[in-house]
Protein backbone atom coordinates (compact mmCIF):
# COMPACT_ATOMS: atom_id res chain seq x y z
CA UNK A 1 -24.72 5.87 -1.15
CA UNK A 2 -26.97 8.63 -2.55
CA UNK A 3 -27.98 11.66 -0.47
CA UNK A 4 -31.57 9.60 0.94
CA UNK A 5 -28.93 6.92 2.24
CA UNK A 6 -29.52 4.46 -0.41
CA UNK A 7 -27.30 2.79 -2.35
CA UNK A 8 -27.03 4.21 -6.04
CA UNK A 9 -27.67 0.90 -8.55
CA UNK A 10 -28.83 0.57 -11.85
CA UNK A 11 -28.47 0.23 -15.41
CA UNK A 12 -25.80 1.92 -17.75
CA UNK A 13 -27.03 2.94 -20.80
CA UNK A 14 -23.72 3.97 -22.95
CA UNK A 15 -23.40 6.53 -25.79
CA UNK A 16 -20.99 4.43 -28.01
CA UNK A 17 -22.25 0.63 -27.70
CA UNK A 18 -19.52 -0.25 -29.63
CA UNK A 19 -16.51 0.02 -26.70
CA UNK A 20 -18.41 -2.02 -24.42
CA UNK A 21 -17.39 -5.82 -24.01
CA UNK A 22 -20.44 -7.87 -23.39
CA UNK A 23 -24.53 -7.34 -23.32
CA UNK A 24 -24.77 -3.87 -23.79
CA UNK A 25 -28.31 -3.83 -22.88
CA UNK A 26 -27.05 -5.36 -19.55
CA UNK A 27 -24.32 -2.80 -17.79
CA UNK A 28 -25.37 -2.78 -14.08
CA UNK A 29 -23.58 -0.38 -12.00
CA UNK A 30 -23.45 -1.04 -8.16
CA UNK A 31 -22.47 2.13 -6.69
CA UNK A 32 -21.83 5.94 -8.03
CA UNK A 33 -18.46 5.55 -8.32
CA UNK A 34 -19.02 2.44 -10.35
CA UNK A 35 -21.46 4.99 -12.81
CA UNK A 36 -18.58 7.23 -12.05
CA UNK A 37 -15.84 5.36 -13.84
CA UNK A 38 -18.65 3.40 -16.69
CA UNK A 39 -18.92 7.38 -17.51
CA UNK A 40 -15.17 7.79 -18.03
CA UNK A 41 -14.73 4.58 -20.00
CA UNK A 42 -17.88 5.57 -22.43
CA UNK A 43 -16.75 9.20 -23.37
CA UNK A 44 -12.85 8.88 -23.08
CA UNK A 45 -11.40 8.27 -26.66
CA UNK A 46 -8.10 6.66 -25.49
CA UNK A 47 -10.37 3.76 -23.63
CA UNK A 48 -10.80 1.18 -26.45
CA UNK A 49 -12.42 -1.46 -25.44
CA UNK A 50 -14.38 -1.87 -21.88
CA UNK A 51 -16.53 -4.67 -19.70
CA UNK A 52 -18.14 -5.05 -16.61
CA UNK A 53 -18.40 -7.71 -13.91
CA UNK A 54 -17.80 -10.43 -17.42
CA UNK A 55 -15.58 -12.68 -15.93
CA UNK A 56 -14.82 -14.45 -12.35
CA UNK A 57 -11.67 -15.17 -10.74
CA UNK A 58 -11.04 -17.85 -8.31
CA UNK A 59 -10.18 -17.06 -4.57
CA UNK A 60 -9.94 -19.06 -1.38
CA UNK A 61 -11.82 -16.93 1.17
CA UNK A 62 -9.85 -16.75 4.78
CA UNK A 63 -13.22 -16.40 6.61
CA UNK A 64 -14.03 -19.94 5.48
CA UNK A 65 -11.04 -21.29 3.65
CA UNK A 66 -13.57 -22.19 0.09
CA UNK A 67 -13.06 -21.32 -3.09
CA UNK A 68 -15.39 -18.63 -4.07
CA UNK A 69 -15.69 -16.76 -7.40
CA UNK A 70 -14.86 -12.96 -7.50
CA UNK A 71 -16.32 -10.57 -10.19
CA UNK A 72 -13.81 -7.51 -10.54
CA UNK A 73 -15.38 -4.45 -11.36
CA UNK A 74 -14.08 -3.65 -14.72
CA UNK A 75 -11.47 -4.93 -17.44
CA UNK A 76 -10.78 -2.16 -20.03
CA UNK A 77 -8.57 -1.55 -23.01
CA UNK A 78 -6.69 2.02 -23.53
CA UNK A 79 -4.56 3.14 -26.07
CA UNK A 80 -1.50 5.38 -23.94
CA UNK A 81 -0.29 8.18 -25.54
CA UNK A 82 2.63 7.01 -26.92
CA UNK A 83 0.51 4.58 -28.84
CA UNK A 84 1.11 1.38 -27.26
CA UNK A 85 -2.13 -0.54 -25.92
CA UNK A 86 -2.62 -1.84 -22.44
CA UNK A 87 -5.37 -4.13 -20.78
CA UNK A 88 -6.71 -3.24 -17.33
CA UNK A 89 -8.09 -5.72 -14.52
CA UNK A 90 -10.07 -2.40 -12.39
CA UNK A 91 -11.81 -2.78 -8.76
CA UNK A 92 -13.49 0.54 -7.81
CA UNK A 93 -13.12 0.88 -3.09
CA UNK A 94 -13.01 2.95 -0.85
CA UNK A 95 -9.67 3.99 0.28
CA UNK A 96 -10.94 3.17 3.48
CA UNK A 97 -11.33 -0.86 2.81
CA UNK A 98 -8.17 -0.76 1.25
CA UNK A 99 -6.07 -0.47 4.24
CA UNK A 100 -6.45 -2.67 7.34
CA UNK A 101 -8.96 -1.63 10.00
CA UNK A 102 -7.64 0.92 12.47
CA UNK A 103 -7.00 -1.00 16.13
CA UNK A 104 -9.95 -0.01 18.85
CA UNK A 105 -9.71 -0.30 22.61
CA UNK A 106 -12.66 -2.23 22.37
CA UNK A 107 -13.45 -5.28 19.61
CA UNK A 108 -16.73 -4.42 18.12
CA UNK A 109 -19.23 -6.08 15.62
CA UNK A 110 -18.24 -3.00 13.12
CA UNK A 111 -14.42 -3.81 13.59
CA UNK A 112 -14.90 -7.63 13.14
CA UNK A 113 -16.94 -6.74 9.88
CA UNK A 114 -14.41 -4.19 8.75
CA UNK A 115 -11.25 -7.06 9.27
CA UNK A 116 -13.21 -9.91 7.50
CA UNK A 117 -13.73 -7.40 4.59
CA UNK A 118 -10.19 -6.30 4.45
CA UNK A 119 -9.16 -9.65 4.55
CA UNK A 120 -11.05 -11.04 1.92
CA UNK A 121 -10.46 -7.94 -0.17
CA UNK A 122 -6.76 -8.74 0.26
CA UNK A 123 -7.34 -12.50 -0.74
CA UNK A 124 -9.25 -11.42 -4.20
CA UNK A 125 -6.91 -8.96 -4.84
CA UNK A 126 -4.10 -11.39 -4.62
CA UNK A 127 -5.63 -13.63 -6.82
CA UNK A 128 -6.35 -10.95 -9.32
CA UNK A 129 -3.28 -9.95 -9.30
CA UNK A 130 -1.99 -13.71 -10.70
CA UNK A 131 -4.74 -13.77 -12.62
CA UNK A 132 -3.51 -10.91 -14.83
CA UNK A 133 0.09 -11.35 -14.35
CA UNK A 134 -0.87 -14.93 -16.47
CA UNK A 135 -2.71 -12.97 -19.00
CA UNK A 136 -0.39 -10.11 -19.20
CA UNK A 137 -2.88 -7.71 -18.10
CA UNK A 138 -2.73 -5.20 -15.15
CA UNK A 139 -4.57 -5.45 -12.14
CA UNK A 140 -5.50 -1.54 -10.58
CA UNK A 141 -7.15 -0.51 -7.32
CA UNK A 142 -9.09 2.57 -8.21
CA UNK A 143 -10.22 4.92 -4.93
CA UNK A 144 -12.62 7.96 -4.32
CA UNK A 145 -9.36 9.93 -4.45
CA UNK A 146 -8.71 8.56 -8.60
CA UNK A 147 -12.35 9.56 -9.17
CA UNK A 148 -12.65 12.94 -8.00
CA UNK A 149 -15.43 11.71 -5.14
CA UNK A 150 -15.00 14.40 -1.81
């Protein structure tokens, strides 16, 4: 969220146009952190290749038990520095929904809505993590704490 509470969205405008992976004239970004990291991939020389939100994975939701389609944040390309080349499957969280929901005396709307979120979380990431493991790519969880956010 910005400072005046609102969520921080927009459009991502890159300096080299040639890393991205897709419409480069159509990079949304859906948080700060997600500008954050779109940032990193633009300007860092050992990221090769980079996309966002261009593909869907399949997941069965446990809140409803459907098949629904999940969007990770970013897939990205990086050279290592002993040369060898590596493709990324990237979700940008909060630490906070990573984890399960601390216990409360009391069951609350906000505690409900916290579990079905770490739940589902847990079901995309699952399926990611397949996903990539068939496409010998690597699926990463990236928090406030990778990004620098306080």
């Amino acid at each position: 969220m910005s400072r005046d509470g609102r969520f921080h969205q927009g459009r991502f405008r890159p300096q080299n146009p040639q890393k991205y992976l897709g419409d480069v004239n159509n990079i949304i970004y859906r948080s700060s952190w997600e500008l954050r990291f779109l940032r990193w991939c633009d300007q860092n020389t050992n990221i090769l290749q980079y996309g966002s939100e261009e593909f869907f994975i399949p997941y069965v939701s446990p809140v409803d038990n459907r098949v629904h389609r999940y969007f990770p944040d970013f897939i990205i390309k990086v050279q290592h520095k002993d040369g060898s080349v590596k493709r990324y499957v990237v979700e940008v969280k909060p630490e906070k929904q990573t984890k399960p929901p601390k216990q409360r005396k009391r069951v609350t709307k906000s505690f409900i809505y916290e579990s079905k979120t770490y739940a589902v979380n847990q079901a995309k990431w699952k399926a990611a993590e397949e996903w990539c493991k068939d496409r010998r790519l690597e699926f990463k969880i990236i928090t406030e704490k990778q990004l620098g956010v306080k």
